[in-house]
PDB file of N, CA and C in Angstrom:
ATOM      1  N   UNK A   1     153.082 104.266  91.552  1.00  0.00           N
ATOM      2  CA  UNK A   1     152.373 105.502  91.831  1.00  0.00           C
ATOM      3  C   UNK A   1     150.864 105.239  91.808  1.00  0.00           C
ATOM      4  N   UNK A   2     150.112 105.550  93.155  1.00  0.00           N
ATOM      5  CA  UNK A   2     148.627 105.314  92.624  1.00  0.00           C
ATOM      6  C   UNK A   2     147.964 106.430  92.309  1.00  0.00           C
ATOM      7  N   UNK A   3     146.971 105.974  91.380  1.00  0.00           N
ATOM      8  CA  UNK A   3     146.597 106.666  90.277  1.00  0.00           C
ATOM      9  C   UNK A   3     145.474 108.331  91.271  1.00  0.00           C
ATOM     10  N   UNK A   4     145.217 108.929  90.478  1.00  0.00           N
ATOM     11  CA  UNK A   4     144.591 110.294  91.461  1.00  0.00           C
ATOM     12  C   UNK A   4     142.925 109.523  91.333  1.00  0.00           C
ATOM     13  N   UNK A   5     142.574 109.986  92.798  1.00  0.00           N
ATOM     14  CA  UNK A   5     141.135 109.611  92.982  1.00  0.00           C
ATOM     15  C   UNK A   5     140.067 110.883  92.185  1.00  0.00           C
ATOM     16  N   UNK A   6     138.711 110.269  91.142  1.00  0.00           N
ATOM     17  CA  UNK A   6     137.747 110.598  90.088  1.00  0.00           C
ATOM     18  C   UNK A   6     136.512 111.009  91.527  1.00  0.00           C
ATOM     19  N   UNK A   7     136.673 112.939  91.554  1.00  0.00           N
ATOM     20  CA  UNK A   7     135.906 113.237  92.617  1.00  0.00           C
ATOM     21  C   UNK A   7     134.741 113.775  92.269  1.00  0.00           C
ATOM     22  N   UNK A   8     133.629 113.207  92.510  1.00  0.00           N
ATOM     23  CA  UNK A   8     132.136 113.453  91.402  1.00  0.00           C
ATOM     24  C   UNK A   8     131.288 113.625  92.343  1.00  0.00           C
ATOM     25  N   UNK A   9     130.704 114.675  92.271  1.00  0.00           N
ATOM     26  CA  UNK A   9     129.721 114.960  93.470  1.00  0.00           C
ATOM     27  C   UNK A   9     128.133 115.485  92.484  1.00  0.00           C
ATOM     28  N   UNK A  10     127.088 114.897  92.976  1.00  0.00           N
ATOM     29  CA  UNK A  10     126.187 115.075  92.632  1.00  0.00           C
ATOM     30  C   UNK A  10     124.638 115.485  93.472  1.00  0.00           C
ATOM     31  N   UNK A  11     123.529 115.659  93.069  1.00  0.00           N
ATOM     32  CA  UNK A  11     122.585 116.108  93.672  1.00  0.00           C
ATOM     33  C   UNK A  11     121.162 115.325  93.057  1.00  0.00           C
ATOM     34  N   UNK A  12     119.838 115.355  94.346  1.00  0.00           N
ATOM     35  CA  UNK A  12     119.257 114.603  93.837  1.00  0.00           C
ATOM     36  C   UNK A  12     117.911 114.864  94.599  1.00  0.00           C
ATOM     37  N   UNK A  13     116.653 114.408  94.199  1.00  0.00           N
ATOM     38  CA  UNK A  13     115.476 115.271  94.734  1.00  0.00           C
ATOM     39  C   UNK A  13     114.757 113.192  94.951  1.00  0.00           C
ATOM     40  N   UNK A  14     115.522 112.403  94.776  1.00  0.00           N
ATOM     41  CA  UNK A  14     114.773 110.898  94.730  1.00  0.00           C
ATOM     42  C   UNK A  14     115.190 110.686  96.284  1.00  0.00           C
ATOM     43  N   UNK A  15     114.294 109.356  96.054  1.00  0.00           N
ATOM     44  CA  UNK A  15     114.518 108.388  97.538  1.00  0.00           C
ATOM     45  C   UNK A  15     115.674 108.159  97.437  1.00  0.00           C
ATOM     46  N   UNK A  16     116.131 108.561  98.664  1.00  0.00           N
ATOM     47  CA  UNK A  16     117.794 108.226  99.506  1.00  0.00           C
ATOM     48  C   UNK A  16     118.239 106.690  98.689  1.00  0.00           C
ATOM     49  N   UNK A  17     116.976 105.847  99.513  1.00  0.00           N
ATOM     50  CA  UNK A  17     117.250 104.594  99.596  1.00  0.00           C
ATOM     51  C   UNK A  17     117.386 103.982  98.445  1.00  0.00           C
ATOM     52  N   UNK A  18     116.530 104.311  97.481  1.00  0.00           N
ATOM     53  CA  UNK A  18     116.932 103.849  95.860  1.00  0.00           C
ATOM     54  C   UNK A  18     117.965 104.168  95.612  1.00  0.00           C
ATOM     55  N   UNK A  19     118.220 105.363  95.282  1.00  0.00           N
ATOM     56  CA  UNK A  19     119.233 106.051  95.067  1.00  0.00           C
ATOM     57  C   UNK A  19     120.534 105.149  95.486  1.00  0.00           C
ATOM     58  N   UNK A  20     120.702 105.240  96.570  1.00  0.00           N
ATOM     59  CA  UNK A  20     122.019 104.176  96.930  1.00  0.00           C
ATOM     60  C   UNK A  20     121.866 102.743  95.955  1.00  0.00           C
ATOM     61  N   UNK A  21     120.806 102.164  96.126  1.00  0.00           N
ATOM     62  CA  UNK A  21     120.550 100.925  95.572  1.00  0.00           C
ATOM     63  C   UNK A  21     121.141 101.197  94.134  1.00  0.00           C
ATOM     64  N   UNK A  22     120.399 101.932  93.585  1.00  0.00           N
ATOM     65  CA  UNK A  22     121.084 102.038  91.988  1.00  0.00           C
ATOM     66  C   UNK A  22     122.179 102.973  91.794  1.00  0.00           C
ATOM     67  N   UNK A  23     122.932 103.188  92.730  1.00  0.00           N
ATOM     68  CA  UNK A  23     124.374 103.497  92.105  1.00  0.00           C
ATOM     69  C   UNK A  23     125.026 102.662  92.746  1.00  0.00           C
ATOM     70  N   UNK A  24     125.005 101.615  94.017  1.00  0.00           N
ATOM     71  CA  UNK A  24     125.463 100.350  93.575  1.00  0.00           C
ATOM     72  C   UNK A  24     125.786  99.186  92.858  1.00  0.00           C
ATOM     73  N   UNK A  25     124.227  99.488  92.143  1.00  0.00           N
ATOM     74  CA  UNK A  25     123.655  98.445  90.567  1.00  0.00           C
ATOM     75  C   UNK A  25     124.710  99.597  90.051  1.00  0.00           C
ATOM     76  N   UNK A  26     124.658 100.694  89.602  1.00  0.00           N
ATOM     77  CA  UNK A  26     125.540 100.780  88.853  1.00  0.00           C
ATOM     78  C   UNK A  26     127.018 101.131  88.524  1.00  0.00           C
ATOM     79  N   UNK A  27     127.608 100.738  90.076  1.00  0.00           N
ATOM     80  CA  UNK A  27     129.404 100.413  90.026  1.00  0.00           C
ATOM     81  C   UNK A  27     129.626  99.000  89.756  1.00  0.00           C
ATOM     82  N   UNK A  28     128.774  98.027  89.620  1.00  0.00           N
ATOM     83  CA  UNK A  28     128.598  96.770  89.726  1.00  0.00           C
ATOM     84  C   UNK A  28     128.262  96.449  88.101  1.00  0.00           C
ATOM     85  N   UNK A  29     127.217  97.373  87.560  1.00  0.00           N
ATOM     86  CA  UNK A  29     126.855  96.995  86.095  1.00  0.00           C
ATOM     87  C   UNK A  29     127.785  97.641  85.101  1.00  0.00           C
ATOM     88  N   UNK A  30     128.741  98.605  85.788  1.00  0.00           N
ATOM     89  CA  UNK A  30     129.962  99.361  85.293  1.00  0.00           C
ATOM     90  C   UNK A  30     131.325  98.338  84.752  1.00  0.00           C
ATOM     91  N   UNK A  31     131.241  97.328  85.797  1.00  0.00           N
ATOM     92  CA  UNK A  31     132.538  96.487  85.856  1.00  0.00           C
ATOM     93  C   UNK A  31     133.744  96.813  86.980  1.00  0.00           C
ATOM     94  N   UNK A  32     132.461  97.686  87.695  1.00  0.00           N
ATOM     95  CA  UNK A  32     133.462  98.330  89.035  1.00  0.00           C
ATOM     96  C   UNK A  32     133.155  97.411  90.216  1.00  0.00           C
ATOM     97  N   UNK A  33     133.968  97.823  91.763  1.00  0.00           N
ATOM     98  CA  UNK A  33     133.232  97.453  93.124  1.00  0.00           C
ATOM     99  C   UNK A  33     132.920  99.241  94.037  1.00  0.00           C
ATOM    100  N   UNK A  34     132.077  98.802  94.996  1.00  0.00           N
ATOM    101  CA  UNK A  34     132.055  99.882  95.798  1.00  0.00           C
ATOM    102  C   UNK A  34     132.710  99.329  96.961  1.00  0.00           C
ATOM    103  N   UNK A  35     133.908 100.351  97.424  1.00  0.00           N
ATOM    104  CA  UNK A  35     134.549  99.662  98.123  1.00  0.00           C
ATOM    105  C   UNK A  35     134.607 100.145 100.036  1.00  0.00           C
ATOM    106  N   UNK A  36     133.910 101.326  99.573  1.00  0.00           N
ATOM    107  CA  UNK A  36     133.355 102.036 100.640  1.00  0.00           C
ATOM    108  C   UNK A  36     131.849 102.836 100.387  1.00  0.00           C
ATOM    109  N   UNK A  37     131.234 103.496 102.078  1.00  0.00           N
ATOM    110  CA  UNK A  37     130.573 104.109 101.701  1.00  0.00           C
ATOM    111  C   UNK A  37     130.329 105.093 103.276  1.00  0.00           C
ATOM    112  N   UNK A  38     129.863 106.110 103.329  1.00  0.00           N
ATOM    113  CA  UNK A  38     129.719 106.735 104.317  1.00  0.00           C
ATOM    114  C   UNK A  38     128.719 107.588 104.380  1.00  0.00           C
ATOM    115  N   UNK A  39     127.779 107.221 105.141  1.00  0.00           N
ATOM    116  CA  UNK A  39     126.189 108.128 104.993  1.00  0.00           C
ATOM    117  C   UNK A  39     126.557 109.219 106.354  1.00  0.00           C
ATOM    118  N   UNK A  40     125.760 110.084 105.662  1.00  0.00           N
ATOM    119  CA  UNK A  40     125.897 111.505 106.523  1.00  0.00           C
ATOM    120  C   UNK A  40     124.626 112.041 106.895  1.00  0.00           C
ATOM    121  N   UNK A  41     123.970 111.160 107.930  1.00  0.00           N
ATOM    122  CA  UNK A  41     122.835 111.757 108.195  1.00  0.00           C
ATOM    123  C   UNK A  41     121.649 111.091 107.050  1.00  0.00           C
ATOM    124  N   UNK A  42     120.408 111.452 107.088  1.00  0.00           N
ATOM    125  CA  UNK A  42     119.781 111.378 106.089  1.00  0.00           C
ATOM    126  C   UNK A  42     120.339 113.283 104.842  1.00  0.00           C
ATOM    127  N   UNK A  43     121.297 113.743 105.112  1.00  0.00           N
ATOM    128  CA  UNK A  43     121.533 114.392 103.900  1.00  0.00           C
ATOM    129  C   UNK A  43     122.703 114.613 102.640  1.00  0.00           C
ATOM    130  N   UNK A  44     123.006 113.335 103.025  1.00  0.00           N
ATOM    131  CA  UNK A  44     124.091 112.942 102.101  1.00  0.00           C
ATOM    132  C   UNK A  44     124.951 111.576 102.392  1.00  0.00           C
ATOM    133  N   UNK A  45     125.603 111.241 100.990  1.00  0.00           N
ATOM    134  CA  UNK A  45     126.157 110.095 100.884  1.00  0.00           C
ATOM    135  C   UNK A  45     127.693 110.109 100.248  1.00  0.00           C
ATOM    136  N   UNK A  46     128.480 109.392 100.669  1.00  0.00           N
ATOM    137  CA  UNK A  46     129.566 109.662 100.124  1.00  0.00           C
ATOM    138  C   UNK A  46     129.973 108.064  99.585  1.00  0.00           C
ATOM    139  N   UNK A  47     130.231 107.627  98.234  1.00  0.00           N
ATOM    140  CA  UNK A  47     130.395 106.227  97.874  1.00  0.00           C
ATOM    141  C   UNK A  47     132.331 106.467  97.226  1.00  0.00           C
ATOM    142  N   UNK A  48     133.036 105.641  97.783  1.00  0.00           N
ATOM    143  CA  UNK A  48     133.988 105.062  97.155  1.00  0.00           C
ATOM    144  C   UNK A  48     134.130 104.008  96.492  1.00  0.00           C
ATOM    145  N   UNK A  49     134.780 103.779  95.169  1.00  0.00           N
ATOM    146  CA  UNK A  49     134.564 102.654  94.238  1.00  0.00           C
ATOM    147  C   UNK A  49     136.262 102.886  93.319  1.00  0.00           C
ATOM    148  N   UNK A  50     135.975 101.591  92.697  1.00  0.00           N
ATOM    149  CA  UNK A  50     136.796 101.581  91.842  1.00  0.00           C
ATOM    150  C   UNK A  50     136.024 101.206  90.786  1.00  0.00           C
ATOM    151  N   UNK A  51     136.340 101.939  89.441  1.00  0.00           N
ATOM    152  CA  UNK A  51     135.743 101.544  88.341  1.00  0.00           C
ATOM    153  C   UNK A  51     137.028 101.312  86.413  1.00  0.00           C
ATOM    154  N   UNK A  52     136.483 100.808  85.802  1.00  0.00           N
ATOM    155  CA  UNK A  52     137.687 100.597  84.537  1.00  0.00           C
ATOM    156  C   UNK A  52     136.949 101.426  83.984  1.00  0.00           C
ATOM    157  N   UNK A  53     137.787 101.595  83.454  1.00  0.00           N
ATOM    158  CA  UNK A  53     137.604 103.416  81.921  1.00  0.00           C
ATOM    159  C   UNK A  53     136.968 102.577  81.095  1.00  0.00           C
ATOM    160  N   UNK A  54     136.551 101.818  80.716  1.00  0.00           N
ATOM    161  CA  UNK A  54     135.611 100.806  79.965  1.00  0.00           C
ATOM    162  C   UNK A  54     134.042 101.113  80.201  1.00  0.00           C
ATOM    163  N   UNK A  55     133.955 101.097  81.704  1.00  0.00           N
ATOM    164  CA  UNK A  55     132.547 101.396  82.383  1.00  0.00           C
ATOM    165  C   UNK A  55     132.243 102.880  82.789  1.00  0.00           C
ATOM    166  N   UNK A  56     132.857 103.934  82.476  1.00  0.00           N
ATOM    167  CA  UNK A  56     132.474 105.272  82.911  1.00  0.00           C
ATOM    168  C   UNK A  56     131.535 105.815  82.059  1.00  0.00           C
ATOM    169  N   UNK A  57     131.535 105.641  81.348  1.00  0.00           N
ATOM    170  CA  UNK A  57     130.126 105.799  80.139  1.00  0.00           C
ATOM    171  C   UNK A  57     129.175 104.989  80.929  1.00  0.00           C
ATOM    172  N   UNK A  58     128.955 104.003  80.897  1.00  0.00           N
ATOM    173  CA  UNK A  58     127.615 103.095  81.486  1.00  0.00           C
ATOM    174  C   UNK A  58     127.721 103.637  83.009  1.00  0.00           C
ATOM    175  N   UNK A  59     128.555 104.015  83.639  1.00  0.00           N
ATOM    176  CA  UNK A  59     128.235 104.310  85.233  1.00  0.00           C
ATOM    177  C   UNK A  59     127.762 105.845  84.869  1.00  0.00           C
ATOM    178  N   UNK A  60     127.831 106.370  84.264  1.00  0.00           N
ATOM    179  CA  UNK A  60     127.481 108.323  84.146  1.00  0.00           C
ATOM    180  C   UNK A  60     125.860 108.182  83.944  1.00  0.00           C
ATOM    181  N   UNK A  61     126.009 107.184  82.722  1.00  0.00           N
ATOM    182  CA  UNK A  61     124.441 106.850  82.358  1.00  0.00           C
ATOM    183  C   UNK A  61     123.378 106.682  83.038  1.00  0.00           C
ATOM    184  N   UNK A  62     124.008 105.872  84.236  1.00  0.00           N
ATOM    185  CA  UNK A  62     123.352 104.810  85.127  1.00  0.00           C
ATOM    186  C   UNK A  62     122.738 105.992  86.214  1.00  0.00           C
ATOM    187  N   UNK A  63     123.529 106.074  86.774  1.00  0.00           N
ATOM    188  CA  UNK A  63     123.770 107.420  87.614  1.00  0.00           C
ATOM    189  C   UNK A  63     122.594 108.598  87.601  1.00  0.00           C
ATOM    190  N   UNK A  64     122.948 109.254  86.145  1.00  0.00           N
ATOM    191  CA  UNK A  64     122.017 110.198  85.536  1.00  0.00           C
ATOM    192  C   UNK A  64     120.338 109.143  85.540  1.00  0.00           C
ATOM    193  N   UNK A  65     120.643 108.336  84.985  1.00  0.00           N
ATOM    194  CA  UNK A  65     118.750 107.459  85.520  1.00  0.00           C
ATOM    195  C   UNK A  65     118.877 107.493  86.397  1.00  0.00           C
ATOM    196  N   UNK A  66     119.115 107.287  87.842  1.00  0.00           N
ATOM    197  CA  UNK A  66     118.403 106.894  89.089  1.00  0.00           C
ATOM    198  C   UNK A  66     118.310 108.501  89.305  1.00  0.00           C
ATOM    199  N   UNK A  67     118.282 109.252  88.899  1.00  0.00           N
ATOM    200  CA  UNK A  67     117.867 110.488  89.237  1.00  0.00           C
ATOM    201  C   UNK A  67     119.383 111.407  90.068  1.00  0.00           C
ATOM    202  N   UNK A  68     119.990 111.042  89.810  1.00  0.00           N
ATOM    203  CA  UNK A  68     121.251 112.409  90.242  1.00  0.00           C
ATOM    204  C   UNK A  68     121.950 113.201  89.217  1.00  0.00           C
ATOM    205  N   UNK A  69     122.087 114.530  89.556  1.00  0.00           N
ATOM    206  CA  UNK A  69     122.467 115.356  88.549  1.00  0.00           C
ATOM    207  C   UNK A  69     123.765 115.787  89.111  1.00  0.00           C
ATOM    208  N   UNK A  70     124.442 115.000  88.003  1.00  0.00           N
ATOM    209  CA  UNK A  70     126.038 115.300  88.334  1.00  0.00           C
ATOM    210  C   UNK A  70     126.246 116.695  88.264  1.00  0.00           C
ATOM    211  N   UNK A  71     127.020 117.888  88.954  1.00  0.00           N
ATOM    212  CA  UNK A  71     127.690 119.209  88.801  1.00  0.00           C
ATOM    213  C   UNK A  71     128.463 119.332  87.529  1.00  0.00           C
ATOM    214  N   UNK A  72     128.667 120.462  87.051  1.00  0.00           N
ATOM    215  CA  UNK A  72     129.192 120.577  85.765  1.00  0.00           C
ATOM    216  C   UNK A  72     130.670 119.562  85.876  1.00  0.00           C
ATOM    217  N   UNK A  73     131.194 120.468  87.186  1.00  0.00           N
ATOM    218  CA  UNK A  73     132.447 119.560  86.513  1.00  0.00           C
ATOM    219  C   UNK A  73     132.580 117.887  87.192  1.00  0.00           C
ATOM    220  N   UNK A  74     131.972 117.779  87.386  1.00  0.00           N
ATOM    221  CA  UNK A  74     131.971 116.332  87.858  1.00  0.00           C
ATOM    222  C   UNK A  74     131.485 115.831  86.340  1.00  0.00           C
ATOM    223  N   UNK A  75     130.798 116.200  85.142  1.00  0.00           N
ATOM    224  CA  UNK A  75     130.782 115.905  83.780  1.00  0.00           C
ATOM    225  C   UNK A  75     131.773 116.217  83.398  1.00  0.00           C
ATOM    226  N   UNK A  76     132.094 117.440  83.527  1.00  0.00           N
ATOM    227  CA  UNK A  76     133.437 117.347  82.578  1.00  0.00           C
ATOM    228  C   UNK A  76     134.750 116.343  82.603  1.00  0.00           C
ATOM    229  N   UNK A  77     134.857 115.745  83.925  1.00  0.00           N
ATOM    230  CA  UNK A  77     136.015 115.154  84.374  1.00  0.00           C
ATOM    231  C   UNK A  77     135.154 114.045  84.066  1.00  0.00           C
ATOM    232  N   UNK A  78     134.326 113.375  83.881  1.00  0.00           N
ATOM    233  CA  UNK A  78     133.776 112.096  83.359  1.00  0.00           C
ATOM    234  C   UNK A  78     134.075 112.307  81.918  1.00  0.00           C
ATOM    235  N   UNK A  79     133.595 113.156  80.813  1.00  0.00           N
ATOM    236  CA  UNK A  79     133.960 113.166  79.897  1.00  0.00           C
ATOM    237  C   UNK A  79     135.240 113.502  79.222  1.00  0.00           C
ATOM    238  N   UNK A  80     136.006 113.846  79.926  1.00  0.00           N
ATOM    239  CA  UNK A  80     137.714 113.744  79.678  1.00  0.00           C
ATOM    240  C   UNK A  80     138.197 112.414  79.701  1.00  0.00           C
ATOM    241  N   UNK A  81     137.911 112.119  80.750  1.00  0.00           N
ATOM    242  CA  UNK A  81     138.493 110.364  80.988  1.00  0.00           C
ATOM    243  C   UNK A  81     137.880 109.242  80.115  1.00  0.00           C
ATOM    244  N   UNK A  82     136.769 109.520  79.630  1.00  0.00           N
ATOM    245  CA  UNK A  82     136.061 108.852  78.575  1.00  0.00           C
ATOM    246  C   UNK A  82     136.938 109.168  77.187  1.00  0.00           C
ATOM    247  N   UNK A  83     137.371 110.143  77.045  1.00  0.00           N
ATOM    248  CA  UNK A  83     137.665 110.640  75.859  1.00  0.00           C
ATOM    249  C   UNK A  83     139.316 110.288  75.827  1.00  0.00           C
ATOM    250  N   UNK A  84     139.659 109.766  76.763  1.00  0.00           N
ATOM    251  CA  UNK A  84     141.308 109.177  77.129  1.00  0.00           C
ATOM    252  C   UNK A  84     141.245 108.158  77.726  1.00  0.00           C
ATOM    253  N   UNK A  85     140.394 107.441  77.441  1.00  0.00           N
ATOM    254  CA  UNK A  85     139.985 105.970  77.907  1.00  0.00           C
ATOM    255  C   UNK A  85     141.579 104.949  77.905  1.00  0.00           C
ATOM    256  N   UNK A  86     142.050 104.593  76.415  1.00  0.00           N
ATOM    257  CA  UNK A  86     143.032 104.210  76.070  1.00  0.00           C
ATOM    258  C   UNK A  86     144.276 104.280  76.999  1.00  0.00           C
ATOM    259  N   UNK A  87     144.763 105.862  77.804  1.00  0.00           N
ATOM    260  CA  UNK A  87     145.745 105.678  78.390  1.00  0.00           C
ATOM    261  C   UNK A  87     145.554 105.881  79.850  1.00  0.00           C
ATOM    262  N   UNK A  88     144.716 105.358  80.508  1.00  0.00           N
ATOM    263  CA  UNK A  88     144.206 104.992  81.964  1.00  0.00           C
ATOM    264  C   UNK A  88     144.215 103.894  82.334  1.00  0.00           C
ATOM    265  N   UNK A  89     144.855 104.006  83.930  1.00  0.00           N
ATOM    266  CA  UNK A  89     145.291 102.651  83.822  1.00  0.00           C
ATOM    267  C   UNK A  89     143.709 101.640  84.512  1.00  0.00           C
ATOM    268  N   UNK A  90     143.698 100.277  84.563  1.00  0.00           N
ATOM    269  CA  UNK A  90     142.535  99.435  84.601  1.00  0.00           C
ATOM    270  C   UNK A  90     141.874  99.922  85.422  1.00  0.00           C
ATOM    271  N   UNK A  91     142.282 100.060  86.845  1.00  0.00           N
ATOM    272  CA  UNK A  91     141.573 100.537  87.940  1.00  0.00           C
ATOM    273  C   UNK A  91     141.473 101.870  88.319  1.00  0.00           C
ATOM    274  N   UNK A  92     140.226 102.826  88.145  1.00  0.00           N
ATOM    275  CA  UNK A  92     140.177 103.873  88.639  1.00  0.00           C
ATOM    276  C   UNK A  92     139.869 104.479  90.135  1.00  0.00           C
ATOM    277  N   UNK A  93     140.527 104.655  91.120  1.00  0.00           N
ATOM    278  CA  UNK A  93     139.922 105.303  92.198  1.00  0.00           C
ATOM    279  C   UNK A  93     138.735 106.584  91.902  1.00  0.00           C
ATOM    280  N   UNK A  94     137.608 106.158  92.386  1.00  0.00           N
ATOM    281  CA  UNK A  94     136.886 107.329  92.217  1.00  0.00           C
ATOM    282  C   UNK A  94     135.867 107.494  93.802  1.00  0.00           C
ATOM    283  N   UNK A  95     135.207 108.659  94.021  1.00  0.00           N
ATOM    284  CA  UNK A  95     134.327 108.784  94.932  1.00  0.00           C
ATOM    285  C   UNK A  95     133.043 109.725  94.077  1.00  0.00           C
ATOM    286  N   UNK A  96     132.223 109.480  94.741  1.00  0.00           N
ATOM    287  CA  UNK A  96     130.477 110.122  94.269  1.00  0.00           C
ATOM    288  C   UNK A  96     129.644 110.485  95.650  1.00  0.00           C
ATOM    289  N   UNK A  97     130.182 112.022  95.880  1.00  0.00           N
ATOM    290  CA  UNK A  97     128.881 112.501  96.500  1.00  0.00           C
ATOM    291  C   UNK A  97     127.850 113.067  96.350  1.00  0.00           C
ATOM    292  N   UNK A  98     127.131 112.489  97.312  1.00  0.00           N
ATOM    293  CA  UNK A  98     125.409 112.256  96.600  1.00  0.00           C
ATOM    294  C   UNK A  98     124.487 113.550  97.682  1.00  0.00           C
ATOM    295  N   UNK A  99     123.925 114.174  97.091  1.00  0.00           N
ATOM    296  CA  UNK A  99     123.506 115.169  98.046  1.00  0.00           C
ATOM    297  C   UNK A  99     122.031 114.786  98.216  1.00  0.00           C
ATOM    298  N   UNK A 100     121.099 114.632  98.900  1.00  0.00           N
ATOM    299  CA  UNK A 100     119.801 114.307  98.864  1.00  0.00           C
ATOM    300  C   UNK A 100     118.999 115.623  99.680  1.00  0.00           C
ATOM    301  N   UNK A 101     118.130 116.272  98.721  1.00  0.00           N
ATOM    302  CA  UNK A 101     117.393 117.392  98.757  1.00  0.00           C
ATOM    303  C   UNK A 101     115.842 116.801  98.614  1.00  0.00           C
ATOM    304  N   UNK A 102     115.707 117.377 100.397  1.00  0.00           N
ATOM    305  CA  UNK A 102     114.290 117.078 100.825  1.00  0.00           C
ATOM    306  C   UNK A 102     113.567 117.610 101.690  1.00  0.00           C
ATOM    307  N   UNK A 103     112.351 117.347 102.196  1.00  0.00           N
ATOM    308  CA  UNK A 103     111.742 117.871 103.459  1.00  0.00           C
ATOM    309  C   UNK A 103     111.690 117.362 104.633  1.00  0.00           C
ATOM    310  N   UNK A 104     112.683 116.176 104.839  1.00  0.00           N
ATOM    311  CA  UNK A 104     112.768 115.176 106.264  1.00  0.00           C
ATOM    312  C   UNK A 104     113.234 115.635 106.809  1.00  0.00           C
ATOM    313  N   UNK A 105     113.351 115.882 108.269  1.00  0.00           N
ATOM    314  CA  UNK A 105     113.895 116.083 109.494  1.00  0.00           C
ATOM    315  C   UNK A 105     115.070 115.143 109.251  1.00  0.00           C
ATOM    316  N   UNK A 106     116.562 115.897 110.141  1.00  0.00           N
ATOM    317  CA  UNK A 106     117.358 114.898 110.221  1.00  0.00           C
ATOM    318  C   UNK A 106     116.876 113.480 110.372  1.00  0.00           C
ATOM    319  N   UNK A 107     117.890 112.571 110.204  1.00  0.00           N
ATOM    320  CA  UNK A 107     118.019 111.321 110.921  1.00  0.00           C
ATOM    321  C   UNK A 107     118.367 111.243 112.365  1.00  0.00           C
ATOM    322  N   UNK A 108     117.999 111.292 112.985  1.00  0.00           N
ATOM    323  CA  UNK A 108     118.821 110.599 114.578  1.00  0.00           C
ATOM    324  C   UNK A 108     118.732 108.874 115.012  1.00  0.00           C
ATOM    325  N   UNK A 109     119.746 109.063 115.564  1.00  0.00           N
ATOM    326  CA  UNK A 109     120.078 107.608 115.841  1.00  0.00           C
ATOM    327  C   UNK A 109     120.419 107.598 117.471  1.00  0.00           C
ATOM    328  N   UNK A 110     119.844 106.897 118.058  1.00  0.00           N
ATOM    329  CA  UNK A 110     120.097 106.521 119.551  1.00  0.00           C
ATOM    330  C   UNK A 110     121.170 105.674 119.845  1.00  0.00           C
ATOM    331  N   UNK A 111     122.404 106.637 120.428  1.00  0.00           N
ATOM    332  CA  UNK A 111     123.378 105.547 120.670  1.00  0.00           C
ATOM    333  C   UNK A 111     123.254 105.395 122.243  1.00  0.00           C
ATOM    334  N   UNK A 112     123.444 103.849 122.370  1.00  0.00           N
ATOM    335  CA  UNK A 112     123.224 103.463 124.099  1.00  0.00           C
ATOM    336  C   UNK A 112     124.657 103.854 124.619  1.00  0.00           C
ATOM    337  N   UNK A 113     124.636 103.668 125.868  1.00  0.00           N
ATOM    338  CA  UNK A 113     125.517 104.446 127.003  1.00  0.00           C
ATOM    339  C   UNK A 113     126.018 103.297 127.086  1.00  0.00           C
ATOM    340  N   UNK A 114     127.397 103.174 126.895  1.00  0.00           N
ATOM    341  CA  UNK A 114     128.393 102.081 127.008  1.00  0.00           C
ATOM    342  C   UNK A 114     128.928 102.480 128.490  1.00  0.00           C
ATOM    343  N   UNK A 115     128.598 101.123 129.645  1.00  0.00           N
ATOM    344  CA  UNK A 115     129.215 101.110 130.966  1.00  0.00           C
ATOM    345  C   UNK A 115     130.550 101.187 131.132  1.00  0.00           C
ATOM    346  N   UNK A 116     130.556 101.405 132.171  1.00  0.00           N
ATOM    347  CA  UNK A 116     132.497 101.771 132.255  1.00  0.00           C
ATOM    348  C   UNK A 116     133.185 102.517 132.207  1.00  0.00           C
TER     349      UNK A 116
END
């Protein structure tokens, strides 16, 4: 049976680009991988990872420094699983969306005209 995916959505007033950078550093300084990721524009980010109930304390931490403010219950469901560390199994499916609140104009991207 695989285990239910850890759905954490958060918000954030920092650079996009850090921002990604250090919640990579911190699925990585967690003892996790990021195993996906899917940017939405310049106004949001969506990261898939796997992380061990060992590292959800140091990834919440991590997280909360680079400047994102997890939603209530995206804490609460971090601090449940922390608090039942013991009977989880090694690998956690989790995702973290990242909302980025700013004054930039979309992103656009020029896609070329494929012949044919």
């Amino acid at each position: 049976m695989r285990p239910r995916i850890i759905m954490l959505t958060g918000v954030t007033h920092a650079n996009r680009h850090q921002v990604t950078a250090d919640i990579n550093d911190a699925v990585v300084s967690a003892g996790g991988w990021v195993s996906d990721h899917t940017f939405l524009s310049n106004i949001a980010t969506n990261f898939r990872m796997v992380l061990p109930p060992q590292g959800l304390a140091r990834f919440r931490d991590l997280v909360t420094t680079a400047g994102v403010h997890l939603d209530a219950e995206s804490e609460t469901a971090v601090a449940d699983l922390i608090a039942n560390e013991k009977g989880l199994p090694e690998e956690l499916p989790a995702s973290l969306n990242v909302t980025f609140i700013h004054d930039e104009p979309d992103l656009r991207r020029e896609v070329p005209a494929v012949p044919g």
